[in-house]
N, C-alpha and C. Protein backbone atom coordinates (compact mmCIF):
# COMPACT_ATOMS: atom_id res chain seq x y z
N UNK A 1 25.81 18.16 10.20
CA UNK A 1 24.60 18.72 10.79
C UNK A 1 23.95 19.75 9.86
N UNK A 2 25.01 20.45 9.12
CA UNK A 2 23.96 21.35 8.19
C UNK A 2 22.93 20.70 7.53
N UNK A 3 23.43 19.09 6.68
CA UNK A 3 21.99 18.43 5.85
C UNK A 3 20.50 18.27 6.79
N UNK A 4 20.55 18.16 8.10
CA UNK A 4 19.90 18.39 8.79
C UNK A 4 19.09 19.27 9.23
N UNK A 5 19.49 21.06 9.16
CA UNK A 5 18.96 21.74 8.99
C UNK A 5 18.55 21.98 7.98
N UNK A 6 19.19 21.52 6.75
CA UNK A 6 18.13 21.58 5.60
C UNK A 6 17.11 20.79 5.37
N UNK A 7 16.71 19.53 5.97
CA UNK A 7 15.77 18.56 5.87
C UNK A 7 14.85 19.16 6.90
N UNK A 8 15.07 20.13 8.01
CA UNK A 8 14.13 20.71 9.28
C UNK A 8 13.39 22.11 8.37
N UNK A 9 13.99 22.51 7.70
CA UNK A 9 13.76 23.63 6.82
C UNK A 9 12.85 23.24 6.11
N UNK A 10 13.17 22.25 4.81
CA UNK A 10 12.44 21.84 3.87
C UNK A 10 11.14 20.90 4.72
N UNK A 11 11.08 20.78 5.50
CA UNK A 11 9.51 19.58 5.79
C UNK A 11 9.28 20.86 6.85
N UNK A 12 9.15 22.21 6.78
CA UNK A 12 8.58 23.08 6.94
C UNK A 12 7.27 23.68 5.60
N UNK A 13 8.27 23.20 4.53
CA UNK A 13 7.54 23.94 3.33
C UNK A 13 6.45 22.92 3.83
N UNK A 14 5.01 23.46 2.99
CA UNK A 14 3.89 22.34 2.46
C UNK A 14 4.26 21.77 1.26
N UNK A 15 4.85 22.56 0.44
CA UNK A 15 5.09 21.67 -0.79
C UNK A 15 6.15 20.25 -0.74
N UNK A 16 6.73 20.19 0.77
CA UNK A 16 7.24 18.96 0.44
C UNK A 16 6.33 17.84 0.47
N UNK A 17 5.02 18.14 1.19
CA UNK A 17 4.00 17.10 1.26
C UNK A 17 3.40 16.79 0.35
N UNK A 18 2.68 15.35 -0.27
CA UNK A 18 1.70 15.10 -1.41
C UNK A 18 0.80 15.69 -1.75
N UNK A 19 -0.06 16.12 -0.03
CA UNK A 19 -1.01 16.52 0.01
C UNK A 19 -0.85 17.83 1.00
N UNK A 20 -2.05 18.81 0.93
CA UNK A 20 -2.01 19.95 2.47
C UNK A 20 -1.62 19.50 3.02
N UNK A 21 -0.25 19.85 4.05
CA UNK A 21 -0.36 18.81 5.42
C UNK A 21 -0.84 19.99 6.59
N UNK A 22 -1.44 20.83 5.80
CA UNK A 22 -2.01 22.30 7.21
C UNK A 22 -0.53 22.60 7.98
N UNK A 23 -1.32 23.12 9.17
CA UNK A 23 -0.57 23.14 10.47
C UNK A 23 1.06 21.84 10.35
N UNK A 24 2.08 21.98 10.45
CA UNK A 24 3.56 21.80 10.25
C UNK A 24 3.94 21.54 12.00
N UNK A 25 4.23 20.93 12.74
CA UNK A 25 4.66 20.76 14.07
C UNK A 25 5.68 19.90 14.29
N UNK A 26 6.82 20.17 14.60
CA UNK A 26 7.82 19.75 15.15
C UNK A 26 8.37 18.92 16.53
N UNK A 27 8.43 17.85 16.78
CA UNK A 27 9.00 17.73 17.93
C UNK A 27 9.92 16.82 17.66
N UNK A 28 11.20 17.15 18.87
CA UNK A 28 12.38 16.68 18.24
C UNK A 28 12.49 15.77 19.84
N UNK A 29 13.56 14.43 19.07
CA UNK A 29 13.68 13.25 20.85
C UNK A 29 15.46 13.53 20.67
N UNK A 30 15.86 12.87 21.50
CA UNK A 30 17.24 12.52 20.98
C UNK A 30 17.84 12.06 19.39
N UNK A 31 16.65 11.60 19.22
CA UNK A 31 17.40 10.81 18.25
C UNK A 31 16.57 10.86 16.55
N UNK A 32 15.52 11.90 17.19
CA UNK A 32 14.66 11.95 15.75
C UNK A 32 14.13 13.37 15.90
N UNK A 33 13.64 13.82 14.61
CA UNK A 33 12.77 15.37 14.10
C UNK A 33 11.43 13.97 13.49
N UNK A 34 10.34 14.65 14.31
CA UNK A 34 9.26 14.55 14.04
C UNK A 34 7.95 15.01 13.83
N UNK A 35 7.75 15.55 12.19
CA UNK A 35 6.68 16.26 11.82
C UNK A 35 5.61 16.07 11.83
N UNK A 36 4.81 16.49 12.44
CA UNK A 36 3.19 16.30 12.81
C UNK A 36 2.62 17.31 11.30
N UNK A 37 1.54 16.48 10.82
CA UNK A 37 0.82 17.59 9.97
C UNK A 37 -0.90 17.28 9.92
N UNK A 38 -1.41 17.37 9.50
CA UNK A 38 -3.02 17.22 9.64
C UNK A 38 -3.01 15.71 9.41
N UNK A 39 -2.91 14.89 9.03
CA UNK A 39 -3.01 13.42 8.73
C UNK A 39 -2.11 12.51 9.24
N UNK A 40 -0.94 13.37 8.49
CA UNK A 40 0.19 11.69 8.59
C UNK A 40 1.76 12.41 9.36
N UNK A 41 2.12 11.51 10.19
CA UNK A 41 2.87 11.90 11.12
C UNK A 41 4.68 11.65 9.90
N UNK A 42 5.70 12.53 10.05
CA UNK A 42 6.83 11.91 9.06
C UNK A 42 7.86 11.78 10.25
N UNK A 43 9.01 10.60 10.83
CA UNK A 43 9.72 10.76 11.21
C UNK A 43 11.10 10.65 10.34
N UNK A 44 11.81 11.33 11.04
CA UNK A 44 13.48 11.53 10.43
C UNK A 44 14.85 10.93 11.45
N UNK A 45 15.56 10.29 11.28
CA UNK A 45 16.48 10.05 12.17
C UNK A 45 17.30 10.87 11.82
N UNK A 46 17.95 11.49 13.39
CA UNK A 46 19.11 12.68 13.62
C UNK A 46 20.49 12.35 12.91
N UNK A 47 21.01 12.62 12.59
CA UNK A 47 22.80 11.73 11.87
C UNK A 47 23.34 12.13 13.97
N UNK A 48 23.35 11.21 14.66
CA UNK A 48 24.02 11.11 15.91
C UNK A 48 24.94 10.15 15.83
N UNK A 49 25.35 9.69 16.88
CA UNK A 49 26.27 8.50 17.51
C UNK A 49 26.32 8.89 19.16
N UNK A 50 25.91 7.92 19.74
CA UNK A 50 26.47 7.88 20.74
C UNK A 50 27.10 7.02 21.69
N UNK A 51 27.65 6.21 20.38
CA UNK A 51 28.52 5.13 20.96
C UNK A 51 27.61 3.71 20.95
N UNK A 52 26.07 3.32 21.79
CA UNK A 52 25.76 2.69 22.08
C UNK A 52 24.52 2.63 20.76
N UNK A 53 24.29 3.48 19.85
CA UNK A 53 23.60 3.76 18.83
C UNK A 53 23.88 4.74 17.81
N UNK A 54 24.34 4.55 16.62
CA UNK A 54 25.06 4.99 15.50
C UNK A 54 24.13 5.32 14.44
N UNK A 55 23.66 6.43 14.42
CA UNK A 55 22.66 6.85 13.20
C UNK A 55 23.50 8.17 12.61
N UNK A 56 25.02 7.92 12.51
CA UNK A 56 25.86 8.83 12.24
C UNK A 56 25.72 9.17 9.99
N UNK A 57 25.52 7.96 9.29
CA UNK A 57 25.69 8.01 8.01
C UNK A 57 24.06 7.80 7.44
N UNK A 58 23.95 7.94 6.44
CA UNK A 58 22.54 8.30 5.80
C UNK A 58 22.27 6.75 5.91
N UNK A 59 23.53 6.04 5.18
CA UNK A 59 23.43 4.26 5.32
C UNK A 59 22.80 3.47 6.49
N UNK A 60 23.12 4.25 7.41
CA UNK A 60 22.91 3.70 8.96
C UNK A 60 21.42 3.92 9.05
N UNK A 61 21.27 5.32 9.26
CA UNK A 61 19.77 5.25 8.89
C UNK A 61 18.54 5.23 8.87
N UNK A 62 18.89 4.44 7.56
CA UNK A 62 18.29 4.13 6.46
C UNK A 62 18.09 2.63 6.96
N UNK A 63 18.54 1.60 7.13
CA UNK A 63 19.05 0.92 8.18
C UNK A 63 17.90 0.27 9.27
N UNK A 64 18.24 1.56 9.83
CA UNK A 64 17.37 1.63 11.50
C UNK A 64 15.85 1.89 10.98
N UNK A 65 16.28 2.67 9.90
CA UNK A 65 14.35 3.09 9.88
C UNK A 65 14.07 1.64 9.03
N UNK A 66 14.42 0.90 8.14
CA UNK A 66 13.60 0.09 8.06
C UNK A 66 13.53 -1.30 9.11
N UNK A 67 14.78 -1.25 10.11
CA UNK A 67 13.72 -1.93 10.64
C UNK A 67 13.04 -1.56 11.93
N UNK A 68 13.62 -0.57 12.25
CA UNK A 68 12.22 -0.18 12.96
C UNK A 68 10.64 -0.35 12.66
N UNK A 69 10.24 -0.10 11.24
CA UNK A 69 9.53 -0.54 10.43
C UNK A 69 8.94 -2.07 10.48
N UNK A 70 9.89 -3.25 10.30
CA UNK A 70 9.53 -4.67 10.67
C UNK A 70 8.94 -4.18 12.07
N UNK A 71 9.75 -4.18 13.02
CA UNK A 71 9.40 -4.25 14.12
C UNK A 71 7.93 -3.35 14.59
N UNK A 72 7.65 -2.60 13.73
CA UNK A 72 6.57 -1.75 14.27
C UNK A 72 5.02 -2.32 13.67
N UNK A 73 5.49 -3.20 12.34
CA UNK A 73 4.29 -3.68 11.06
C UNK A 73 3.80 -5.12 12.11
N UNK A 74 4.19 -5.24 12.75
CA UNK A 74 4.27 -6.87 13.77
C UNK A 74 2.62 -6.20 14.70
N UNK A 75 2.28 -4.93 14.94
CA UNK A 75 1.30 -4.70 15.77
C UNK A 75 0.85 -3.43 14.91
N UNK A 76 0.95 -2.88 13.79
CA UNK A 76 0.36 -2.21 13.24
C UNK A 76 0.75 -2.74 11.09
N UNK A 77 0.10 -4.00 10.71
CA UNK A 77 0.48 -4.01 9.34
C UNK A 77 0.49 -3.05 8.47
N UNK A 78 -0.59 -1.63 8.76
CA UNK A 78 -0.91 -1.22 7.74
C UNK A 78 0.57 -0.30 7.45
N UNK A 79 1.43 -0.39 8.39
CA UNK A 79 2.35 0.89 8.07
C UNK A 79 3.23 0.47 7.26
């Protein structure tokens, strides 16, 4: 959990962004930290497990986010 607070820390800075991302906003679900900034939204998956969903190793993921990704490009291509 500490790499975690360092990834909540660091996508505080602006300089982790390409561009200004202004205003920095946080909201966190079970299972994700999600940064709101003037444009473009960044999500992060939590390192959890809870038995019925395992986003415990960076591998895992890494994993889930891409295909969450397929599954999301099916009604939005541009992402």
């Amino acid at each position: 959990m500490q790499d975690q607070k360092q990834i909540v820390e660091g996508m505080f800075k602006p300089e982790a962004y390409p561009q200004g991302p202004g205003k920095i906003e946080l909201i966190q679900t079970h299972i994700s930290l999600v940064f709101l900034t003037k444009k473009y939204v960044y999500k992060v998956k939590k390192a959890v497990n809870f038995g019925f969903l395992d986003f415990s190793t960076l591998q895992k993921r890494h994993i889930f986010c891409e295909k969450e990704l397929e599954l999301n490009r099916r009604l939005c291509p541009e992402i």
